[in-house]
PDB file of N, CA and C in Angstrom:
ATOM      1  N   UNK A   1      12.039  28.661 -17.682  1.00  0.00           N
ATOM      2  CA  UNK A   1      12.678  28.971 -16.405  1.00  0.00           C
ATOM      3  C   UNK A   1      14.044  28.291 -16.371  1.00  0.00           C
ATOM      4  N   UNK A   2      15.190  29.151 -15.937  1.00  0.00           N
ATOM      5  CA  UNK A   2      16.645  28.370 -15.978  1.00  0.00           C
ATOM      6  C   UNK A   2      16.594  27.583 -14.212  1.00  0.00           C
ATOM      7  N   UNK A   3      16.856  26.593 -14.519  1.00  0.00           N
ATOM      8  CA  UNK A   3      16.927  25.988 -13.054  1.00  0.00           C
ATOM      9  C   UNK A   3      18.149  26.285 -12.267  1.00  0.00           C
ATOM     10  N   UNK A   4      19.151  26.390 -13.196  1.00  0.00           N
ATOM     11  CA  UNK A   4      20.494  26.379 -12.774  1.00  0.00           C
ATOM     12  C   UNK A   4      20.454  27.816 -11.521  1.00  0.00           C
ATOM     13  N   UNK A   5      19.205  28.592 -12.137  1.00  0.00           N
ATOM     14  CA  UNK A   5      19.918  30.476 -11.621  1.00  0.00           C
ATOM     15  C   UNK A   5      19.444  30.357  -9.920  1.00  0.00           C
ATOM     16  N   UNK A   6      19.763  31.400  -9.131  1.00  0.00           N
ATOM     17  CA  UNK A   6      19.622  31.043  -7.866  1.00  0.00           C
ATOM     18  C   UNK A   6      18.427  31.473  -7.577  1.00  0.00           C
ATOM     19  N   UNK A   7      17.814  30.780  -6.746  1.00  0.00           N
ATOM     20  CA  UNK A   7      16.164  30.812  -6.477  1.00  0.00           C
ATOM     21  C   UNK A   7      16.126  32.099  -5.131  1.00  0.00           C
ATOM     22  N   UNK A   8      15.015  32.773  -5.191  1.00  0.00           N
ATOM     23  CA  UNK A   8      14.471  33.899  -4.174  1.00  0.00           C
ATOM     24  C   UNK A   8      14.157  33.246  -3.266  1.00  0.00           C
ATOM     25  N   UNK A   9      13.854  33.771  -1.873  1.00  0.00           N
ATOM     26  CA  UNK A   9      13.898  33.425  -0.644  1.00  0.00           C
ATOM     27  C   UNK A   9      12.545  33.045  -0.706  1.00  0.00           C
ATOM     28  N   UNK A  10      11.567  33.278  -1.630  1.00  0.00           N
ATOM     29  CA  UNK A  10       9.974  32.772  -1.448  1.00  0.00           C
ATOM     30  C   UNK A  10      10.181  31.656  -2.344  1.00  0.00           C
ATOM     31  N   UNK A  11      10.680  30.969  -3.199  1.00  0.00           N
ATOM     32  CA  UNK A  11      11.065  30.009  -4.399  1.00  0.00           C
ATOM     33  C   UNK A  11      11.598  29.263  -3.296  1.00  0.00           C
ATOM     34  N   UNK A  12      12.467  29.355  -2.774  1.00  0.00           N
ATOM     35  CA  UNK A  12      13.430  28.574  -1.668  1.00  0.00           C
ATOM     36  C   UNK A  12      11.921  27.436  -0.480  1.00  0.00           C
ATOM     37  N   UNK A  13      11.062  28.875   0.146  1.00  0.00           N
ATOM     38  CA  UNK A  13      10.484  28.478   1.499  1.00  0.00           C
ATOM     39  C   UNK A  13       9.233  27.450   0.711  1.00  0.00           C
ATOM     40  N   UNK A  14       8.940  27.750  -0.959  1.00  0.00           N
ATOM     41  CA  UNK A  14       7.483  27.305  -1.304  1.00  0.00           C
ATOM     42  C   UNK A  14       8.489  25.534  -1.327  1.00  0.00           C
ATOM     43  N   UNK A  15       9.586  25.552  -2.046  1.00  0.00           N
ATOM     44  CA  UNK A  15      10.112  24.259  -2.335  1.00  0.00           C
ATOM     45  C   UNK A  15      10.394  23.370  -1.205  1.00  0.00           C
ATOM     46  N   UNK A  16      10.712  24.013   0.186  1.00  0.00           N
ATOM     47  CA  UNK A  16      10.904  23.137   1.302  1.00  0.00           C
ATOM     48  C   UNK A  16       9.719  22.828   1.382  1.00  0.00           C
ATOM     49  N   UNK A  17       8.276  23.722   1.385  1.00  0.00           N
ATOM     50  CA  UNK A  17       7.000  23.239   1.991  1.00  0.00           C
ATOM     51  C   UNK A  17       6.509  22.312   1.001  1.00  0.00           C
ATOM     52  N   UNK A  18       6.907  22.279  -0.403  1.00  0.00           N
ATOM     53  CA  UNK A  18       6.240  20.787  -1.243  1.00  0.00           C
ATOM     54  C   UNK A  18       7.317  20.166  -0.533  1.00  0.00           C
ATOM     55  N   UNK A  19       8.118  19.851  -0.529  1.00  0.00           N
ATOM     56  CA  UNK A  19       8.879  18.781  -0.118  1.00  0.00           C
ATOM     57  C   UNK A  19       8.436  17.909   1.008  1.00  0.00           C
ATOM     58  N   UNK A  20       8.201  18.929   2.200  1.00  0.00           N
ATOM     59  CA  UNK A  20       7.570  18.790   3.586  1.00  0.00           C
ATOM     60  C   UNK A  20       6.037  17.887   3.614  1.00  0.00           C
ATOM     61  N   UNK A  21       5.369  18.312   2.469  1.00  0.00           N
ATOM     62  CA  UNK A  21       4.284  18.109   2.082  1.00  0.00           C
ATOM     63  C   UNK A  21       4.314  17.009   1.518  1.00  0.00           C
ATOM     64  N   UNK A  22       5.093  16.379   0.271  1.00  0.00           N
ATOM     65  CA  UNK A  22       5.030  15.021   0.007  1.00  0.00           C
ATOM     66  C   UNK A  22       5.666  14.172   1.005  1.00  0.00           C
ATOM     67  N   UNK A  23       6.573  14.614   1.704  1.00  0.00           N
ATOM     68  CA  UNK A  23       6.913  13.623   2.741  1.00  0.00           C
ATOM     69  C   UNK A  23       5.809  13.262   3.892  1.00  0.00           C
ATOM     70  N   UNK A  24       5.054  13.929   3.750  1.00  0.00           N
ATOM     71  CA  UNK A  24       4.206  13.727   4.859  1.00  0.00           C
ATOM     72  C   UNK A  24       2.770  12.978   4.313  1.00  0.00           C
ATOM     73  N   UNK A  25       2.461  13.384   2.895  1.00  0.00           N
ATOM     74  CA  UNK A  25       1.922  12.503   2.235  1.00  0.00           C
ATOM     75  C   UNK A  25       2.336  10.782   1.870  1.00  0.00           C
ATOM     76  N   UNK A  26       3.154  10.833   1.939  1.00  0.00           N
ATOM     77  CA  UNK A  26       4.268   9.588   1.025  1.00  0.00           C
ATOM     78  C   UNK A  26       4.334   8.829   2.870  1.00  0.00           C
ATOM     79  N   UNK A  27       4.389   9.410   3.782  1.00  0.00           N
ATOM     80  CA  UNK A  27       4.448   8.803   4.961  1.00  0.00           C
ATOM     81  C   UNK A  27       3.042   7.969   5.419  1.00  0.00           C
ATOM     82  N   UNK A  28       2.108   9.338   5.314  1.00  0.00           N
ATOM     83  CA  UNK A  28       0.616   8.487   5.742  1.00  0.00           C
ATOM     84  C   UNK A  28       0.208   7.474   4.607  1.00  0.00           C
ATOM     85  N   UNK A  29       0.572   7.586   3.399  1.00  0.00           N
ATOM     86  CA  UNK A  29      -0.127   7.059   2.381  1.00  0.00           C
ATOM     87  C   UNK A  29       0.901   5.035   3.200  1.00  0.00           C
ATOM     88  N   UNK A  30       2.092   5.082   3.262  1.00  0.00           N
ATOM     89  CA  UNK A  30       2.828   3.733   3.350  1.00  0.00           C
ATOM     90  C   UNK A  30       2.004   3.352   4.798  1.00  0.00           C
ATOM     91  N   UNK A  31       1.602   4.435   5.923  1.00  0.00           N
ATOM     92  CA  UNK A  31       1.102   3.872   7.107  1.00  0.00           C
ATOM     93  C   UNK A  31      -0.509   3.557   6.763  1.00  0.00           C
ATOM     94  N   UNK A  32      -1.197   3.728   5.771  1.00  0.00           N
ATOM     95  CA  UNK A  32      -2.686   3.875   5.644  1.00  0.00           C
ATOM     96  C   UNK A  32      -2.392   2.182   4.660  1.00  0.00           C
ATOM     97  N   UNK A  33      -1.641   2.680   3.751  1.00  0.00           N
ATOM     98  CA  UNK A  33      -0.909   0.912   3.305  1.00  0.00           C
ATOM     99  C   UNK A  33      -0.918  -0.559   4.161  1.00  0.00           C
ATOM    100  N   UNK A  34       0.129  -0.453   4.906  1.00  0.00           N
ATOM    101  CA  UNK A  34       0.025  -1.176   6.392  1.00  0.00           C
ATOM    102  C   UNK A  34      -0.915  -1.696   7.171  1.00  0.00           C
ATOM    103  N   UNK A  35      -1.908  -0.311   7.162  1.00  0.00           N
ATOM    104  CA  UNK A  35      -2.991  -1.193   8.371  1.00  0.00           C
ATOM    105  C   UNK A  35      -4.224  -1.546   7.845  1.00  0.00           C
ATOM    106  N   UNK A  36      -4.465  -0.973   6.301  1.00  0.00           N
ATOM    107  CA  UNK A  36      -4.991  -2.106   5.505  1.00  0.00           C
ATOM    108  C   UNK A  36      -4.561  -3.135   4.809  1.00  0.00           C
ATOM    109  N   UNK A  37      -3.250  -3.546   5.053  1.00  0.00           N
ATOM    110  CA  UNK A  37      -3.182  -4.872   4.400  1.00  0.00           C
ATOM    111  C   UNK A  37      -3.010  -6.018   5.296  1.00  0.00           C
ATOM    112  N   UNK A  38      -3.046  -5.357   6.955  1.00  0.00           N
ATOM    113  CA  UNK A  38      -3.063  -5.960   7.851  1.00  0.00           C
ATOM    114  C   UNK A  38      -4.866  -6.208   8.281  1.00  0.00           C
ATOM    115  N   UNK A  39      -5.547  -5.627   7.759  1.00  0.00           N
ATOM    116  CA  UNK A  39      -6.760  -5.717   7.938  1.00  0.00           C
ATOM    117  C   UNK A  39      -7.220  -7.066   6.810  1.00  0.00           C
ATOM    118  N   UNK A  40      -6.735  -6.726   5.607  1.00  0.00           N
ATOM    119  CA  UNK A  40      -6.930  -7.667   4.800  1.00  0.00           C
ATOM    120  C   UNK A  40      -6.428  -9.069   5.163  1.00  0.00           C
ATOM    121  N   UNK A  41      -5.224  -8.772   5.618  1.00  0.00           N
ATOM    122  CA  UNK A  41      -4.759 -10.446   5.953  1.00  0.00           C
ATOM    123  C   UNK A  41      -5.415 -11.089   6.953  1.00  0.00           C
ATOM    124  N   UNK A  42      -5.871 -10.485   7.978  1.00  0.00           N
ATOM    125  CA  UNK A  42      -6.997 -10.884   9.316  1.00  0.00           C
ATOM    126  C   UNK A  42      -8.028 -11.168   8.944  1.00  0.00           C
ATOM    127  N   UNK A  43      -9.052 -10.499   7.841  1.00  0.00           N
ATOM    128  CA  UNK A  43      -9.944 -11.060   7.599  1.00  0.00           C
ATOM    129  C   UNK A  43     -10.131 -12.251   6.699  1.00  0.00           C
ATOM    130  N   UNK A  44      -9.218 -12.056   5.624  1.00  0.00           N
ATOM    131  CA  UNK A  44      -8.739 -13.393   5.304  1.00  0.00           C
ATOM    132  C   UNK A  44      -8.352 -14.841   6.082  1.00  0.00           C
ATOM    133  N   UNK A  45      -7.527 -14.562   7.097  1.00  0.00           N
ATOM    134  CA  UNK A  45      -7.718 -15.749   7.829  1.00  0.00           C
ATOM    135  C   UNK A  45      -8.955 -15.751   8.990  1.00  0.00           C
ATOM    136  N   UNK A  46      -9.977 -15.471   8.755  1.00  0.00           N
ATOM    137  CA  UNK A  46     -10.832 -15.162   9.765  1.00  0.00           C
ATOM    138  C   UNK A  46     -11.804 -16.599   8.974  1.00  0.00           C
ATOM    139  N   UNK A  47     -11.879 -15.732   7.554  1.00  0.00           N
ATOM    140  CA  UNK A  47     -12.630 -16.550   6.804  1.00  0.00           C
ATOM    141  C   UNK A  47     -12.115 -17.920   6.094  1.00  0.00           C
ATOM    142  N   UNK A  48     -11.127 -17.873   6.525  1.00  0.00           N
ATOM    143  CA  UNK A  48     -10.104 -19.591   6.084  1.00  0.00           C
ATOM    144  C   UNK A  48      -9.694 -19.200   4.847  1.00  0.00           C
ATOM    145  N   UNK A  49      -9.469 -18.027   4.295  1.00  0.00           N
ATOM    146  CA  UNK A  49      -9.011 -18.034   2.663  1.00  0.00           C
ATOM    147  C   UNK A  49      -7.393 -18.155   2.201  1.00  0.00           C
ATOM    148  N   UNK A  50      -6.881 -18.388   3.410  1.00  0.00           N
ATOM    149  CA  UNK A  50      -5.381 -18.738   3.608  1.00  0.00           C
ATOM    150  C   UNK A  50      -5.353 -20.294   3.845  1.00  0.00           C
ATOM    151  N   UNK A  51      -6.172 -20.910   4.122  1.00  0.00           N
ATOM    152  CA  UNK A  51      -6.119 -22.393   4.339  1.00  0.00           C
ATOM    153  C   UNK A  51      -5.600 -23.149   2.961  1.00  0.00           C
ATOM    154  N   UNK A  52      -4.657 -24.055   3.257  1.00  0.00           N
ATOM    155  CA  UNK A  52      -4.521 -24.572   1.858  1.00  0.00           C
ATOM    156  C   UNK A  52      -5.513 -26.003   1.628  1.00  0.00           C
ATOM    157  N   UNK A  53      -5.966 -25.908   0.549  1.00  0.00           N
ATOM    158  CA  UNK A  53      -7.057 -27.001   0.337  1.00  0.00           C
ATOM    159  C   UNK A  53      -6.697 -28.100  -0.511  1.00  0.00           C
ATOM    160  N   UNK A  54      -6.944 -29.232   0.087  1.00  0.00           N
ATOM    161  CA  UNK A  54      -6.312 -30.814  -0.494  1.00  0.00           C
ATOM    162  C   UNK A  54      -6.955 -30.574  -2.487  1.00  0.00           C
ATOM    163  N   UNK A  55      -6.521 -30.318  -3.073  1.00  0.00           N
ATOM    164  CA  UNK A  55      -7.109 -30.438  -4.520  1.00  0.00           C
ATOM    165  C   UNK A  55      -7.486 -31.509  -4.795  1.00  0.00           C
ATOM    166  N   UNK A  56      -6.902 -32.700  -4.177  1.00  0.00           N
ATOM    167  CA  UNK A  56      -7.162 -34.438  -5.168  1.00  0.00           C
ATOM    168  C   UNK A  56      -8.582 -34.500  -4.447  1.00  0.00           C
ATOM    169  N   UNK A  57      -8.754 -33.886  -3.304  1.00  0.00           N
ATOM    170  CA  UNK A  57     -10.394 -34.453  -2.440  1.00  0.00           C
ATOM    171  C   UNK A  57     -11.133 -33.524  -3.287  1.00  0.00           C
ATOM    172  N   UNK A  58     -11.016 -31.918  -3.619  1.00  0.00           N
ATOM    173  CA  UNK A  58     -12.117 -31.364  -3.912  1.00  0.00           C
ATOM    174  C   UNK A  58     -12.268 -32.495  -6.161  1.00  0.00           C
ATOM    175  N   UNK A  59     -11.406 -32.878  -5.913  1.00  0.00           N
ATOM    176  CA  UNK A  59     -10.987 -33.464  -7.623  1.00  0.00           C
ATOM    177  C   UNK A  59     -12.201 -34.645  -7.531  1.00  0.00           C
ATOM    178  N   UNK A  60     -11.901 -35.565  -6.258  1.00  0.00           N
ATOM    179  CA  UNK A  60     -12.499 -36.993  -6.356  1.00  0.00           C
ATOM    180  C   UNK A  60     -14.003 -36.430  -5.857  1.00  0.00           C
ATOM    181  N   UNK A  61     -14.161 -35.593  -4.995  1.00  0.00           N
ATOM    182  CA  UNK A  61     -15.465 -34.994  -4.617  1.00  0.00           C
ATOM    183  C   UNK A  61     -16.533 -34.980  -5.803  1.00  0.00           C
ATOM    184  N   UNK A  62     -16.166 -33.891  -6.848  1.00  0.00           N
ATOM    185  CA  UNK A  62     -16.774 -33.266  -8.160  1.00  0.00           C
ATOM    186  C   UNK A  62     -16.365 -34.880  -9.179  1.00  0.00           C
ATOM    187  N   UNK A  63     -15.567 -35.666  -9.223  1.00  0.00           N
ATOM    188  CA  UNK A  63     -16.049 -37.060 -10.226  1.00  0.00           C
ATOM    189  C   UNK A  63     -17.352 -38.170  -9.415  1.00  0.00           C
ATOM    190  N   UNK A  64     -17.127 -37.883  -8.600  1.00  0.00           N
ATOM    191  CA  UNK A  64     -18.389 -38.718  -7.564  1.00  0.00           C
ATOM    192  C   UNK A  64     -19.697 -37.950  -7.513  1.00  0.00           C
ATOM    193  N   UNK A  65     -19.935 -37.230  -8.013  1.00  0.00           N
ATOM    194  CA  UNK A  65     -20.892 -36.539  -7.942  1.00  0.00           C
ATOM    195  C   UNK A  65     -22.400 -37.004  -9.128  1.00  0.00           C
TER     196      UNK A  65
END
């Protein structure tokens, strides 16, 4: 197929509707992104996995043992 040659009025309407179509894909996919990684970060701090933890205590903890 020459790309260069001029496209038919059905070649024209199919190329706006993929276009239309990944944009609208490429949109929900970044918003479906978002509100699970906002889900992830909430439950993460729900469960303290964002807490930063003293290493020398969990260190002297496990030699005292």
């Amino acid at each position: 197929m020459d790309y260069d040659s001029p496209r038919t009025e059905r070649q024209q309407k199919a190329v706006n509707q993929a276009k239309k179509i990944f944009l609208i894909l490429l949109a929900g996919g970044l918003s479906l992104g978002v509100i699970v990684s906002v889900g992830v970060i909430a439950l993460m701090n729900h469960f303290g996995l964002t807490e930063k933890s003293n290493q020398m205590e969990i260190i002297q903890e496990k030699l005292n043992q």
